[in-house]
PDB file of N, CA and C in Angstrom:
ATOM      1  N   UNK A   1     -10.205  24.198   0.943  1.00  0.00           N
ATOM      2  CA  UNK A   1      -9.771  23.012   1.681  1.00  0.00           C
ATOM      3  C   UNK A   1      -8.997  22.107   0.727  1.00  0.00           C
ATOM      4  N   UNK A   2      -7.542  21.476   1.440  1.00  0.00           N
ATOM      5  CA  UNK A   2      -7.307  20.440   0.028  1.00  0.00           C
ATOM      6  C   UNK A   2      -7.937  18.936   0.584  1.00  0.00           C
ATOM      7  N   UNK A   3      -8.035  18.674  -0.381  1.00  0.00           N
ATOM      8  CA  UNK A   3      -8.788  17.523  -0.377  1.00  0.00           C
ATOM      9  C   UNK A   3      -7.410  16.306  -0.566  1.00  0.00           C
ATOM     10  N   UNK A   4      -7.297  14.912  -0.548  1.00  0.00           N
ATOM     11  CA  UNK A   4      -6.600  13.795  -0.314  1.00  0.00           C
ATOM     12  C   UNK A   4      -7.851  12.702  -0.833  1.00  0.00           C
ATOM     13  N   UNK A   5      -7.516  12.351  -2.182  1.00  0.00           N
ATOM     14  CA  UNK A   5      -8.655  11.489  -2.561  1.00  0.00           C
ATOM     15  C   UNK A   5      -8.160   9.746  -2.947  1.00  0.00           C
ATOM     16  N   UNK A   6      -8.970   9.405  -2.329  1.00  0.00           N
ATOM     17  CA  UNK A   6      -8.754   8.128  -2.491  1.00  0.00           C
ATOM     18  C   UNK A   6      -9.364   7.562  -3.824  1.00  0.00           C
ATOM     19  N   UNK A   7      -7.935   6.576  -4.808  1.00  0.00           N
ATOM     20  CA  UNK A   7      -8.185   5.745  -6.092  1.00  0.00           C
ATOM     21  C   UNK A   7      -7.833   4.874  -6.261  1.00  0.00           C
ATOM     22  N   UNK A   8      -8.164   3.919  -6.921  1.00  0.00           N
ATOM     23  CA  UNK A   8      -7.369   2.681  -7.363  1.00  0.00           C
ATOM     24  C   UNK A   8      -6.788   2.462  -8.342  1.00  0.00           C
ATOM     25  N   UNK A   9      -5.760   2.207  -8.675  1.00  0.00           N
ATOM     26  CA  UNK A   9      -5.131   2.232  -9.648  1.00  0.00           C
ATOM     27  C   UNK A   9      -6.066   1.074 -10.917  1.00  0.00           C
ATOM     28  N   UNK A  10      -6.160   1.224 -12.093  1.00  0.00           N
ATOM     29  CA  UNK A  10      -6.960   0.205 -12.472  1.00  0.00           C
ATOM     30  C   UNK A  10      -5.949   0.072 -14.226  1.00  0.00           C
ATOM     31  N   UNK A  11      -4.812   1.327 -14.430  1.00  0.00           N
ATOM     32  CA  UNK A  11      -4.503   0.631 -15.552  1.00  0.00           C
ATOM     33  C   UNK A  11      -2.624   1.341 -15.178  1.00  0.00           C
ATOM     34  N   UNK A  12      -1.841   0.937 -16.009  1.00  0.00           N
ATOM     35  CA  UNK A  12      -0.424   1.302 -16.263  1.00  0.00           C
ATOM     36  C   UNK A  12       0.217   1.181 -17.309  1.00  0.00           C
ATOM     37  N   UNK A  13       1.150   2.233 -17.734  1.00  0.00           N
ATOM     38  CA  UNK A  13       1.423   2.276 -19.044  1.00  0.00           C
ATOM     39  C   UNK A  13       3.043   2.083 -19.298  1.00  0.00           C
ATOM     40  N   UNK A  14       3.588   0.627 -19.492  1.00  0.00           N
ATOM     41  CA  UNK A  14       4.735   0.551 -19.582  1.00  0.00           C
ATOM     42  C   UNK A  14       5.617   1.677 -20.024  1.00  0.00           C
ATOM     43  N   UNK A  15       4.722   2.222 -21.345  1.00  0.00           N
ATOM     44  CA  UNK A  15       5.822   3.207 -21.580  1.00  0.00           C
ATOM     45  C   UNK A  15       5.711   4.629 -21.259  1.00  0.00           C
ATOM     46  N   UNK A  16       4.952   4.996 -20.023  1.00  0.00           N
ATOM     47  CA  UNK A  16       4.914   5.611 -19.456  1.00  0.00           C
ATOM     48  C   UNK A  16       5.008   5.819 -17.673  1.00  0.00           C
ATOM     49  N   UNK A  17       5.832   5.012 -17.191  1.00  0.00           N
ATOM     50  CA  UNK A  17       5.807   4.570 -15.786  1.00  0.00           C
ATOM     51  C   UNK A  17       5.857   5.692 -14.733  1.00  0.00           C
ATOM     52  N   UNK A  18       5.253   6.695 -14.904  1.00  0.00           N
ATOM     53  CA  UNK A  18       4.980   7.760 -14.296  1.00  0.00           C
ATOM     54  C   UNK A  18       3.321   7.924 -14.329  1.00  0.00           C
ATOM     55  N   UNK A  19       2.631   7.300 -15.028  1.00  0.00           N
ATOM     56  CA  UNK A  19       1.755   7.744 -15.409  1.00  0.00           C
ATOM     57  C   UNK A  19       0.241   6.575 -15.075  1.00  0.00           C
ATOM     58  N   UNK A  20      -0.975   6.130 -14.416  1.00  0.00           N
ATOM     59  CA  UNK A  20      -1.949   5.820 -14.146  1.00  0.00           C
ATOM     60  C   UNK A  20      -3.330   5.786 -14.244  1.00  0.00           C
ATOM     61  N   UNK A  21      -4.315   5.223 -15.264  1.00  0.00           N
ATOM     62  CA  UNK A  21      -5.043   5.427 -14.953  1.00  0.00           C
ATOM     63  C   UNK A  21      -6.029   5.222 -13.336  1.00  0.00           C
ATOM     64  N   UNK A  22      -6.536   5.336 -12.462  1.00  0.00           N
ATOM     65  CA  UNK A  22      -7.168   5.849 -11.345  1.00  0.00           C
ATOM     66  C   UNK A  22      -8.436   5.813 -11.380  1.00  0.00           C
ATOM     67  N   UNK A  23      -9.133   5.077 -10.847  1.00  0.00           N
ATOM     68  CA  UNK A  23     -10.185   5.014 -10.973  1.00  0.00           C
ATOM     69  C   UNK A  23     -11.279   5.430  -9.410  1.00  0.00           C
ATOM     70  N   UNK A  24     -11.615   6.815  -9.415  1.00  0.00           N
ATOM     71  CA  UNK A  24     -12.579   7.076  -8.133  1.00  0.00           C
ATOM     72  C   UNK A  24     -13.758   7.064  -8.379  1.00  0.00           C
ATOM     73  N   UNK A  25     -14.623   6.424  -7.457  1.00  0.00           N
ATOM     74  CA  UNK A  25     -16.176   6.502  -7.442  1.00  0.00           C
ATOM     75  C   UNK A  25     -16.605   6.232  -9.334  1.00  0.00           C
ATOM     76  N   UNK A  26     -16.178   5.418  -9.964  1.00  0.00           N
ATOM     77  CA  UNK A  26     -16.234   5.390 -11.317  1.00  0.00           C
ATOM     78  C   UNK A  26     -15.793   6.551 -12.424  1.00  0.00           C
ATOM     79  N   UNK A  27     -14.787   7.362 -12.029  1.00  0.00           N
ATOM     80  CA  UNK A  27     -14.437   8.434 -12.573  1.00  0.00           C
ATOM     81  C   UNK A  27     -13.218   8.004 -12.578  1.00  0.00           C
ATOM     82  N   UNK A  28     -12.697   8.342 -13.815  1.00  0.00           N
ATOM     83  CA  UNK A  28     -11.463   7.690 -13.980  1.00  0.00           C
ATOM     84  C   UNK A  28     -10.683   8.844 -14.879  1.00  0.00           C
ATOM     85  N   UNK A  29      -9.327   9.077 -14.417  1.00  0.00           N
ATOM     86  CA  UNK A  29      -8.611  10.157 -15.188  1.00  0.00           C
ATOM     87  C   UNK A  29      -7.126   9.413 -14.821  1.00  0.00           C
ATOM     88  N   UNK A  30      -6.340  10.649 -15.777  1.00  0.00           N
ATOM     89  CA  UNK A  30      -4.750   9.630 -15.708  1.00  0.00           C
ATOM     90  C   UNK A  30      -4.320  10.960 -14.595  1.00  0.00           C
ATOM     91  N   UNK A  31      -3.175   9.985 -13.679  1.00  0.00           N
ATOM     92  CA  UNK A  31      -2.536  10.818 -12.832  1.00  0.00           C
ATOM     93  C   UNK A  31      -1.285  10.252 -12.802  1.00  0.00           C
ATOM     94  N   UNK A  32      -0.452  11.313 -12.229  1.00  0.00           N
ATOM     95  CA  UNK A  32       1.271  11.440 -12.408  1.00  0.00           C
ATOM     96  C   UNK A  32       1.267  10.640 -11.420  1.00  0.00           C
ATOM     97  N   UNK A  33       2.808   9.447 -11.313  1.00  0.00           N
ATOM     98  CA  UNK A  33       2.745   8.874  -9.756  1.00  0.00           C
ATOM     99  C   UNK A  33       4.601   9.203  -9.471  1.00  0.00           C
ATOM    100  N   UNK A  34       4.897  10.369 -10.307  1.00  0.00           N
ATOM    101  CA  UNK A  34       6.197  10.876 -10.305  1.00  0.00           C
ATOM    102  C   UNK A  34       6.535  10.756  -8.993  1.00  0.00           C
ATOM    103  N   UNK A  35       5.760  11.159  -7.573  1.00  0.00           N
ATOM    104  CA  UNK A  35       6.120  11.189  -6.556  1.00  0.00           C
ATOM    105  C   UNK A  35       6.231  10.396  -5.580  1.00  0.00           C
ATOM    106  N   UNK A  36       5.659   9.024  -6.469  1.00  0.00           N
ATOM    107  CA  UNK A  36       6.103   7.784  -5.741  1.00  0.00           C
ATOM    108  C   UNK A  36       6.685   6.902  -6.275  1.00  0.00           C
ATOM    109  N   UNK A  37       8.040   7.734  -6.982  1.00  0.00           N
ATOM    110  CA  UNK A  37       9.127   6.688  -7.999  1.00  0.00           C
ATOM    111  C   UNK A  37       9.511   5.581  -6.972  1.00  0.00           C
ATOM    112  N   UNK A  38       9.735   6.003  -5.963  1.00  0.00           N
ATOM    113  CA  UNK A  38      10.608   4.826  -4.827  1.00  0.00           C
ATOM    114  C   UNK A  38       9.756   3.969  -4.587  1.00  0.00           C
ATOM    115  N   UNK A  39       8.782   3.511  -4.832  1.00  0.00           N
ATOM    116  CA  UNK A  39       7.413   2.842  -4.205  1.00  0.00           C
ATOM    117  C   UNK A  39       6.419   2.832  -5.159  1.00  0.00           C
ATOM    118  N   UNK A  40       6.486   2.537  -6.609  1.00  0.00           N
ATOM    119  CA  UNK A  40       4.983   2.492  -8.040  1.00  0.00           C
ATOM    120  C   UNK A  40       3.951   1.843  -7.132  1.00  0.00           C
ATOM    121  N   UNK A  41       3.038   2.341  -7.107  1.00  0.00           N
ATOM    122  CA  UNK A  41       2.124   1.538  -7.135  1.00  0.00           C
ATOM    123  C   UNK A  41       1.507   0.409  -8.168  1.00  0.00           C
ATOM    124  N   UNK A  42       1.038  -0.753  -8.041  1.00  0.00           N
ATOM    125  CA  UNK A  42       0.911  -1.628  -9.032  1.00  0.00           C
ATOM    126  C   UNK A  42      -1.010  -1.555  -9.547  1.00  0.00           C
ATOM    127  N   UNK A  43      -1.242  -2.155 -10.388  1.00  0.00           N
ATOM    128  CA  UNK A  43      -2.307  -2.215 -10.705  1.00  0.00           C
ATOM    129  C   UNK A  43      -3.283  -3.210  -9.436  1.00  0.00           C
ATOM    130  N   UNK A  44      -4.371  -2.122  -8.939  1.00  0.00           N
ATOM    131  CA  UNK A  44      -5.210  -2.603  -7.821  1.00  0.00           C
ATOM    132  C   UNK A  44      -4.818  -2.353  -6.859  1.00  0.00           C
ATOM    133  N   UNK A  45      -3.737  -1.361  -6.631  1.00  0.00           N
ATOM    134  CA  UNK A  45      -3.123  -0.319  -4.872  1.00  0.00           C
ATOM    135  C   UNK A  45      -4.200   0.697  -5.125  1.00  0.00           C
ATOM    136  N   UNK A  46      -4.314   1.371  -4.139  1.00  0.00           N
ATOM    137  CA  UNK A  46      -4.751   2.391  -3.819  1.00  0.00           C
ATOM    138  C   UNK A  46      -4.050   3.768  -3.370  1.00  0.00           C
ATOM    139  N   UNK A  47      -4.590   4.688  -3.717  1.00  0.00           N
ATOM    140  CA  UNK A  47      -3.480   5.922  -3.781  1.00  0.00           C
ATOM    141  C   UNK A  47      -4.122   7.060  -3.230  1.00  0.00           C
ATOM    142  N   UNK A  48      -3.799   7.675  -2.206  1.00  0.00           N
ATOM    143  CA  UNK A  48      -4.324   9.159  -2.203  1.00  0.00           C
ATOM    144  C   UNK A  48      -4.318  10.052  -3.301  1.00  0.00           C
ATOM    145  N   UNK A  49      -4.589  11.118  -3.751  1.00  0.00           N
ATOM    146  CA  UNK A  49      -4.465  12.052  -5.006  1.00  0.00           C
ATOM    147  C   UNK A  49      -4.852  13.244  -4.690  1.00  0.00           C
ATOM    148  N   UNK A  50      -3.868  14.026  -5.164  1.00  0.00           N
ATOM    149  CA  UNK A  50      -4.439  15.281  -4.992  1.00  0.00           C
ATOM    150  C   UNK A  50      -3.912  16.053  -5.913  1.00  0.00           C
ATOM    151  N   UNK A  51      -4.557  16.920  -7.017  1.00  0.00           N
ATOM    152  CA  UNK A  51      -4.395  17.951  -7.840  1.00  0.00           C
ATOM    153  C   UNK A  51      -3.954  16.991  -8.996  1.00  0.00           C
ATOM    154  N   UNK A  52      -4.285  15.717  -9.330  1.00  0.00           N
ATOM    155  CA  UNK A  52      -3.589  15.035 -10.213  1.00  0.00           C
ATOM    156  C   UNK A  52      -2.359  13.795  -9.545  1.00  0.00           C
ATOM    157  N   UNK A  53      -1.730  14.023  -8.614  1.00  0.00           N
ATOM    158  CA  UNK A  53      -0.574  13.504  -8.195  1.00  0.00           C
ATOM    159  C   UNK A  53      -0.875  12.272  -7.221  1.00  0.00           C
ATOM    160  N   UNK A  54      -0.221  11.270  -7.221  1.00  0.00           N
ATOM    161  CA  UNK A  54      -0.686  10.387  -6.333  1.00  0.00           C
ATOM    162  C   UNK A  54       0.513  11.104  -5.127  1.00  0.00           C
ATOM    163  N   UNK A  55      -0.414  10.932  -3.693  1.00  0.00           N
ATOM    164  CA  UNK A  55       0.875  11.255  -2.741  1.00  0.00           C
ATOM    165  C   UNK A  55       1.424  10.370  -2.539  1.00  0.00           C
ATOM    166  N   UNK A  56       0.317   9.250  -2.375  1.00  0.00           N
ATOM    167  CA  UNK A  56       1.182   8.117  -1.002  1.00  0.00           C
ATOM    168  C   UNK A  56      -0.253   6.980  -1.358  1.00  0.00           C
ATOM    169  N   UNK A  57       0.320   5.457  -0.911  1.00  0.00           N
ATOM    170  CA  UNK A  57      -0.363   4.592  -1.620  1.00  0.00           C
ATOM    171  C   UNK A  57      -0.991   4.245   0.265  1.00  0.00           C
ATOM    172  N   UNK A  58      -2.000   3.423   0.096  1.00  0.00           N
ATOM    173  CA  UNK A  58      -2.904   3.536   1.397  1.00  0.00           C
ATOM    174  C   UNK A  58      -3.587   2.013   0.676  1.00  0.00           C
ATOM    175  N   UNK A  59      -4.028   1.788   2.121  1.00  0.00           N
ATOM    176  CA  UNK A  59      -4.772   0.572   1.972  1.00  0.00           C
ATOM    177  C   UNK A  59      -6.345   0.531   1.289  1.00  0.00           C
ATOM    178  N   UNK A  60      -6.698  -0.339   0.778  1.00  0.00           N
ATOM    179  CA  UNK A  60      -8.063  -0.298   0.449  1.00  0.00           C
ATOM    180  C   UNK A  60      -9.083  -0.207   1.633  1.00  0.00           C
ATOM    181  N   UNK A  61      -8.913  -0.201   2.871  1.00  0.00           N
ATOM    182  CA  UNK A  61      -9.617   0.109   4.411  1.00  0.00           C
ATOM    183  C   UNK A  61      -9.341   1.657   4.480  1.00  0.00           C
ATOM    184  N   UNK A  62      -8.895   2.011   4.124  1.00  0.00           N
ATOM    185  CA  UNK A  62      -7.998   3.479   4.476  1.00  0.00           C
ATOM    186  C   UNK A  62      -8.821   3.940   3.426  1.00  0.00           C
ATOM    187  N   UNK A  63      -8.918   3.583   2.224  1.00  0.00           N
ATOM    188  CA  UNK A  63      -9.540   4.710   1.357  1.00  0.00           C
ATOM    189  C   UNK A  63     -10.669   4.765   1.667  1.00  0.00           C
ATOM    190  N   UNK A  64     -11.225   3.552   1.773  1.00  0.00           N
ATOM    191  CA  UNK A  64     -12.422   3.810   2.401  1.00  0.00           C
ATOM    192  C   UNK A  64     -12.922   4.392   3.593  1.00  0.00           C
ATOM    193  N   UNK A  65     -12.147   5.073   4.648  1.00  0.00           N
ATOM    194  CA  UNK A  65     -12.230   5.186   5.306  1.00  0.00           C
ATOM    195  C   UNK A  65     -11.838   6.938   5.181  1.00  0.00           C
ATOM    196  N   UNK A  66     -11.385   7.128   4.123  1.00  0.00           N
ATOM    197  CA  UNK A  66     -10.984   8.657   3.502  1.00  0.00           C
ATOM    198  C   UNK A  66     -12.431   8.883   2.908  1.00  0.00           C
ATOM    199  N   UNK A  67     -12.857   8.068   2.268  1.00  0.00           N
ATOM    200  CA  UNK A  67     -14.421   8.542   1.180  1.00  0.00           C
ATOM    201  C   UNK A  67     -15.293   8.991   2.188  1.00  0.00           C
ATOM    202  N   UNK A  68     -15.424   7.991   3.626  1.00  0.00           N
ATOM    203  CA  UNK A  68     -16.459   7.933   4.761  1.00  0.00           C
ATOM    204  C   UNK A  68     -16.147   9.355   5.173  1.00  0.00           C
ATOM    205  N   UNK A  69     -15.187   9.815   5.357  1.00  0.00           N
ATOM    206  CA  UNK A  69     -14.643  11.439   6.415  1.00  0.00           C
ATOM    207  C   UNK A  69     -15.233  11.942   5.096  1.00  0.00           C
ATOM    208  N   UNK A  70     -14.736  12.176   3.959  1.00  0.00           N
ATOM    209  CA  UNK A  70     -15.152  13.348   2.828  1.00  0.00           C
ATOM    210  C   UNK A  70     -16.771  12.961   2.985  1.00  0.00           C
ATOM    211  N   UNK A  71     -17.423  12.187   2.980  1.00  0.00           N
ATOM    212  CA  UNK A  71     -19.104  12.348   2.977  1.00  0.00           C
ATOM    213  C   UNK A  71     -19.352  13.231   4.151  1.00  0.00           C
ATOM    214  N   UNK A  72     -19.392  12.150   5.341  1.00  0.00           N
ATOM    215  CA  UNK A  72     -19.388  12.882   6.659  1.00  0.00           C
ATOM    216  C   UNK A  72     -19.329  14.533   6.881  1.00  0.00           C
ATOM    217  N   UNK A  73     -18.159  15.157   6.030  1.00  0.00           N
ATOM    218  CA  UNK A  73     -17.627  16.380   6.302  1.00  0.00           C
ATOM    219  C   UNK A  73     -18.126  16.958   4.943  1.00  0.00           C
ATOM    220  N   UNK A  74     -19.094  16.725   4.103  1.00  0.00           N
ATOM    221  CA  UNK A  74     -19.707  17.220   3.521  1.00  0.00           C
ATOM    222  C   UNK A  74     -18.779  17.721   1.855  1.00  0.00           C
ATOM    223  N   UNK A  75     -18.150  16.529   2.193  1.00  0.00           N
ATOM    224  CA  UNK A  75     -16.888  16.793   0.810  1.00  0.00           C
ATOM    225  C   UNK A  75     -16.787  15.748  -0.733  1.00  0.00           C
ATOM    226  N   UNK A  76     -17.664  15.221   0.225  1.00  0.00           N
ATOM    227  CA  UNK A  76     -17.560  14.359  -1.013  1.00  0.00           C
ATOM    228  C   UNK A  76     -17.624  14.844  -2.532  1.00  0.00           C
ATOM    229  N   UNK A  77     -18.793  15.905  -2.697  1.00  0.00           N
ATOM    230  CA  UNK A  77     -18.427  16.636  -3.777  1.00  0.00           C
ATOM    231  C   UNK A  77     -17.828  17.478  -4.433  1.00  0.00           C
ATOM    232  N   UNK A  78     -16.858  18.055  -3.467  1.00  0.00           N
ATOM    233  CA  UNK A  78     -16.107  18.940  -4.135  1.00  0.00           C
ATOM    234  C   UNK A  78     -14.822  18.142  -4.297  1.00  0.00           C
ATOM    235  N   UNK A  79     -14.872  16.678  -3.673  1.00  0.00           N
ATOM    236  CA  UNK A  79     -13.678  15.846  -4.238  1.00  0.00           C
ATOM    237  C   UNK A  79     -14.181  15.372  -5.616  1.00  0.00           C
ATOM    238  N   UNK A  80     -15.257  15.263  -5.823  1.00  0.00           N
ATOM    239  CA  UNK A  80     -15.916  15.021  -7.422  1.00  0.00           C
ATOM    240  C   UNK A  80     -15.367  16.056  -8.244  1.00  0.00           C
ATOM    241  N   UNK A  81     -15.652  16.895  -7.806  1.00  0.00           N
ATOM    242  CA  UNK A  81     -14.925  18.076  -8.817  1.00  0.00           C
ATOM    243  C   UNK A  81     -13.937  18.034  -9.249  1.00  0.00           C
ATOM    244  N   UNK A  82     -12.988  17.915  -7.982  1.00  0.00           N
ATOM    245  CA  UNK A  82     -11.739  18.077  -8.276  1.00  0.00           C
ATOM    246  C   UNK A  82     -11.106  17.052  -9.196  1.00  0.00           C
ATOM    247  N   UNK A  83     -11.878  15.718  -9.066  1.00  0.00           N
ATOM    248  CA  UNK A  83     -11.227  14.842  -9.450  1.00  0.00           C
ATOM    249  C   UNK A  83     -11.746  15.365 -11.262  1.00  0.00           C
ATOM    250  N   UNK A  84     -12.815  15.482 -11.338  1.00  0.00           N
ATOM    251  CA  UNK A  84     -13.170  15.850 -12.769  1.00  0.00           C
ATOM    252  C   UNK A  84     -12.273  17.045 -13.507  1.00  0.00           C
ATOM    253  N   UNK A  85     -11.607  17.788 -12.835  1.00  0.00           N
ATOM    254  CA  UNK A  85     -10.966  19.325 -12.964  1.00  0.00           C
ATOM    255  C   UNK A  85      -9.537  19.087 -13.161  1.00  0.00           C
ATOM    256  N   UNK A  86      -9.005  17.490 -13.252  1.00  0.00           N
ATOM    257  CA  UNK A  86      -7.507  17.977 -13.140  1.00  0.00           C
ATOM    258  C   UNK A  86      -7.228  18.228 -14.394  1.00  0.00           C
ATOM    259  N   UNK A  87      -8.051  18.385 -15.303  1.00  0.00           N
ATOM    260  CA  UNK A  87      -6.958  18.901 -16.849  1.00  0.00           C
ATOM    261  C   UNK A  87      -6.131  17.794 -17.399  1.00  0.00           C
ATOM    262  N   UNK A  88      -6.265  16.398 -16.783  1.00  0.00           N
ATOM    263  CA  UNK A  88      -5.719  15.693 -17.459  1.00  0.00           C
ATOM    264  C   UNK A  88      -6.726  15.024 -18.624  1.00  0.00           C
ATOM    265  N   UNK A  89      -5.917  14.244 -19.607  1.00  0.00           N
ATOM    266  CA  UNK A  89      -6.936  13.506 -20.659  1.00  0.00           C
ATOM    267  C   UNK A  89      -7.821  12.737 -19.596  1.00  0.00           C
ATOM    268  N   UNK A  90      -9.122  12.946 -20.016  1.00  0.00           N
ATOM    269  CA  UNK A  90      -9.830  11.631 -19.388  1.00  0.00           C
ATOM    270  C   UNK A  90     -10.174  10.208 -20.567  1.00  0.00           C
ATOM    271  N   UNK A  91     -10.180   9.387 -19.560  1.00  0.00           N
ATOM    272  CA  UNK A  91     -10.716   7.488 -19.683  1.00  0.00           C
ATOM    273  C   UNK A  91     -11.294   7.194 -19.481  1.00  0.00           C
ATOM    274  N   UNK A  92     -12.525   7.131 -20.656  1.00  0.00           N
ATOM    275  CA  UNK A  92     -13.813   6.780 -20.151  1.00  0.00           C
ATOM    276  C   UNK A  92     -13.691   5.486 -19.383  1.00  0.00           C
ATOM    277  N   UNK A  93     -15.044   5.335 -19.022  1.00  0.00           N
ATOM    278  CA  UNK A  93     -15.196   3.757 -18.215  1.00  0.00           C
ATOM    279  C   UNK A  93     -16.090   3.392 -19.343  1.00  0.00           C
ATOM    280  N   UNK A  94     -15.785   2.312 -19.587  1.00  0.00           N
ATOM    281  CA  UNK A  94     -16.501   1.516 -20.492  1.00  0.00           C
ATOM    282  C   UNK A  94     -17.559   0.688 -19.816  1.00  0.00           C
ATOM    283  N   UNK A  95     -17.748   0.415 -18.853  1.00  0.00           N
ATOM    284  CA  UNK A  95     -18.450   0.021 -17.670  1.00  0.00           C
ATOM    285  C   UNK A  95     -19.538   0.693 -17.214  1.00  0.00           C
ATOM    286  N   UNK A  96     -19.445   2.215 -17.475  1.00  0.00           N
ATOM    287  CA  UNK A  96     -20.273   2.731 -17.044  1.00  0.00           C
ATOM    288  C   UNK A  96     -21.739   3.257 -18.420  1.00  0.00           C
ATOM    289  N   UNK A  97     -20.731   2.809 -19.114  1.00  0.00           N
ATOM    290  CA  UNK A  97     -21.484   3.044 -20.764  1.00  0.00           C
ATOM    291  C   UNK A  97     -22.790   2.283 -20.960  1.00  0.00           C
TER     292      UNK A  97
END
């Protein structure tokens, strides 16, 4: 199944403007937002994600409302996974330390 995960953007890297940290369910990894050059999301949007990539930026009602269907439909964890699996560097949360 592909999954469509809802994140928030929580950091950005001037000199990398392709690039995001994302923060889901306190899991936080960097993702490409190459595919929403026409439209960056800013720090505190929310983004669908999938395989690493942000698709498309969504409301903070909407993501939540994406997390509610992935529980419901018994997905919530294999969106954990995935989100843990993209092979990108991870960022810790210092928050969660």
């Amino acid at each position: 199944m592909c999954l469509a995960i809802p994140g928030q953007v929580i950091e950005l890297f001037p000199d990398q403007p392709n690039i995001a940290v994302i923060d889901v369910v306190g899991v936080r990894r960097k993702v490409d937002l190459g595919l929403l050059q026409d439209n960056l999301p800013l720090k505190g949007d929310w983004v669908l994600i999938h395989v690493g990539f942000a698709m498309s930026k969504i409301s903070e009602q909407d993501a939540l409302d994406q997390m509610r269907t992935l529980r419901a439909l018994g997905e919530a964890e294999a969106a954990m996974q995935e989100i843990q699996g993209y092979g990108l560097e991870n960022t810790e949360n210092p928050e969660a330390s």
